[in-house]
C-alpha atoms as a PDB file:
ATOM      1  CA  UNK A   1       0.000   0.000   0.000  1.00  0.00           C
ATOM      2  CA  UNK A   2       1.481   3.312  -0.708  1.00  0.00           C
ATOM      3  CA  UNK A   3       1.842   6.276   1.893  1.00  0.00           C
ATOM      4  CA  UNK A   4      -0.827   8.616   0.260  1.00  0.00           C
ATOM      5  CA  UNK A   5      -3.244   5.436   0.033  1.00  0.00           C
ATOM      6  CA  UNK A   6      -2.115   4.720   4.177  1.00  0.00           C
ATOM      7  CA  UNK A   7      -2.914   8.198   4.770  1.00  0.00           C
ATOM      8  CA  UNK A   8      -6.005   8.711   3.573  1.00  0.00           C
ATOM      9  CA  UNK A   9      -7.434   5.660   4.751  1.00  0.00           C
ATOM     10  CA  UNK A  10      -6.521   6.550   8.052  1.00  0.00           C
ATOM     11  CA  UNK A  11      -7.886   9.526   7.794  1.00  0.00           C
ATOM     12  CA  UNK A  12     -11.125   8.105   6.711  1.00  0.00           C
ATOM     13  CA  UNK A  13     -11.178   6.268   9.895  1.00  0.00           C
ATOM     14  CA  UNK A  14     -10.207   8.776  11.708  1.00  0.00           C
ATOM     15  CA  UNK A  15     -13.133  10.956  10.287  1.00  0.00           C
ATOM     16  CA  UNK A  16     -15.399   8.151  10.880  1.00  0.00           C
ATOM     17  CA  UNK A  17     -14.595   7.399  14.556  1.00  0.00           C
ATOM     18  CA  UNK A  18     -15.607  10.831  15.433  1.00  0.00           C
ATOM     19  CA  UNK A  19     -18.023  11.461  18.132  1.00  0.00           C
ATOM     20  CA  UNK A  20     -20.446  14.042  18.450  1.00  0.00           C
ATOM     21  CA  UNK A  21     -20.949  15.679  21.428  1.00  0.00           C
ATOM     22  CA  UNK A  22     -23.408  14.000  23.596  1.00  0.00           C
ATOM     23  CA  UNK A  23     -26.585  15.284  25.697  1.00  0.00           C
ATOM     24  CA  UNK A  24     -24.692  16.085  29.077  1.00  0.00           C
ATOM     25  CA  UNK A  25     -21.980  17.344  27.461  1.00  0.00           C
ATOM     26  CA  UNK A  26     -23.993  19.504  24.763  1.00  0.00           C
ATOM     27  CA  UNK A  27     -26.128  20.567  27.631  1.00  0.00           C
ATOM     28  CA  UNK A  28     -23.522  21.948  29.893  1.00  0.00           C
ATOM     29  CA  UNK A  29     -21.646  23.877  27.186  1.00  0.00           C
ATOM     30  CA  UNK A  30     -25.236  25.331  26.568  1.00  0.00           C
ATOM     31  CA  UNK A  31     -25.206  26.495  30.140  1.00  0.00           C
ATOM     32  CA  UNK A  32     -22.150  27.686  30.263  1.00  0.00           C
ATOM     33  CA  UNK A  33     -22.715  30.081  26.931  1.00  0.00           C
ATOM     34  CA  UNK A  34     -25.645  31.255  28.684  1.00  0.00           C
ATOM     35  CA  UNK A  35     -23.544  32.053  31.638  1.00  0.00           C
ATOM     36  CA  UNK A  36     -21.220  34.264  29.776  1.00  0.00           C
ATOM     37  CA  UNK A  37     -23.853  35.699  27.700  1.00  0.00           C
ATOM     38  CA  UNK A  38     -26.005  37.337  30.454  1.00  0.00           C
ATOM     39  CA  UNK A  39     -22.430  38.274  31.617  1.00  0.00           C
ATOM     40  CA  UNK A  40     -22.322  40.883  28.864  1.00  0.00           C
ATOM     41  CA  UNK A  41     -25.653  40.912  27.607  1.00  0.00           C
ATOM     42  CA  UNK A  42     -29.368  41.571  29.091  1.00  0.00           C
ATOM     43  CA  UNK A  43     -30.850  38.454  27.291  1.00  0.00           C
ATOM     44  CA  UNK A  44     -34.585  37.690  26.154  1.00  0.00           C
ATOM     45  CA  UNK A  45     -35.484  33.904  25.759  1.00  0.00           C
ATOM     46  CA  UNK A  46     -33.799  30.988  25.186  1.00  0.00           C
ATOM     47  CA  UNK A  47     -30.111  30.510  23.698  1.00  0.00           C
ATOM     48  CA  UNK A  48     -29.127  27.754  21.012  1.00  0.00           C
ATOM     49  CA  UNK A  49     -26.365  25.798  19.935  1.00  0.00           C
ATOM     50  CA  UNK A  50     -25.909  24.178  17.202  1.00  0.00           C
ATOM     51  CA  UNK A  51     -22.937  22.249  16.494  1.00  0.00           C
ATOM     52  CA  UNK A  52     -22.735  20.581  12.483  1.00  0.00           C
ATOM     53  CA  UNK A  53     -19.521  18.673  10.741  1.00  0.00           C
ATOM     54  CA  UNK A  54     -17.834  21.560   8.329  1.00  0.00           C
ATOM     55  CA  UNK A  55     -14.812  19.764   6.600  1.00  0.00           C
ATOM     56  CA  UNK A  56     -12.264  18.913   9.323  1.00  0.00           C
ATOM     57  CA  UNK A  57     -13.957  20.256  11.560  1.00  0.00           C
ATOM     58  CA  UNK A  58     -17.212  21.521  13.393  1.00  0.00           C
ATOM     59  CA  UNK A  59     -19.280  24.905  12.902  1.00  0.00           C
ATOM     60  CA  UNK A  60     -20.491  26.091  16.193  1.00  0.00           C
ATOM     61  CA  UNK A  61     -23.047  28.793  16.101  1.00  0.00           C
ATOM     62  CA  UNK A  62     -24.600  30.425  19.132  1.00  0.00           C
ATOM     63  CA  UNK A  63     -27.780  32.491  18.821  1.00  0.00           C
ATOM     64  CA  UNK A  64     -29.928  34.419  21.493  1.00  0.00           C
ATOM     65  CA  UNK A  65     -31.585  37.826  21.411  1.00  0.00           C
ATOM     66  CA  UNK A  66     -30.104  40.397  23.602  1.00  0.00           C
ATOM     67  CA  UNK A  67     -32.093  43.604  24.590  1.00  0.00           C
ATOM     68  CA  UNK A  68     -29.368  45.431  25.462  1.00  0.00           C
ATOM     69  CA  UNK A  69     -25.288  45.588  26.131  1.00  0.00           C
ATOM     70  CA  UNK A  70     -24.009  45.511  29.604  1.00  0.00           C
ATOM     71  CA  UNK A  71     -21.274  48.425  29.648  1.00  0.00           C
ATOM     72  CA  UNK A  72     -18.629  48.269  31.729  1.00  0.00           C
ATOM     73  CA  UNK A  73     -17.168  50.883  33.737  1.00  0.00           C
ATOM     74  CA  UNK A  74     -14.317  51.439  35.794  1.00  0.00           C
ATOM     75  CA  UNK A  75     -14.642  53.485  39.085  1.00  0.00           C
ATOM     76  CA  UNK A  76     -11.867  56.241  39.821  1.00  0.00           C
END
């Protein structure tokens, strides 16, 4: 077998062998987003996550509706 043909099929398998993130763990990351997001934000309903394959990789996209931006300001 050559070395391009060894890599690729191990990539393949690595590719394949890839878990997706499960309930507990999807749900805590959710909380945790929500954490930082009232953090900087005055939010208004629910947040979501969605995490799809993209390539390589994973597209993570985080949506909620903010009514307004918490400011921060330093005290002299």
């Amino acid at each position: 077998m050559k070395v391009t043909e060894t890599k690729e099929r191990l990539a393949g398998m690595l590719a394949e062998n890839r878990d997706d993130m499960n309930a507990a763990t999807k749900e805590a990351a959710r909380k945790e987003f929500i954490r930082v997001a009232t953090e900087y934000f005055e939010t208004d309903g629910d947040l979501n996550l969605q995490i799809v394959h993209a390539g390589s990789g994973y597209k993570v996209t985080v949506t909620f509706r903010a009514l307004r931006v918490k400011n921060f300001t330093t005290l002299k």
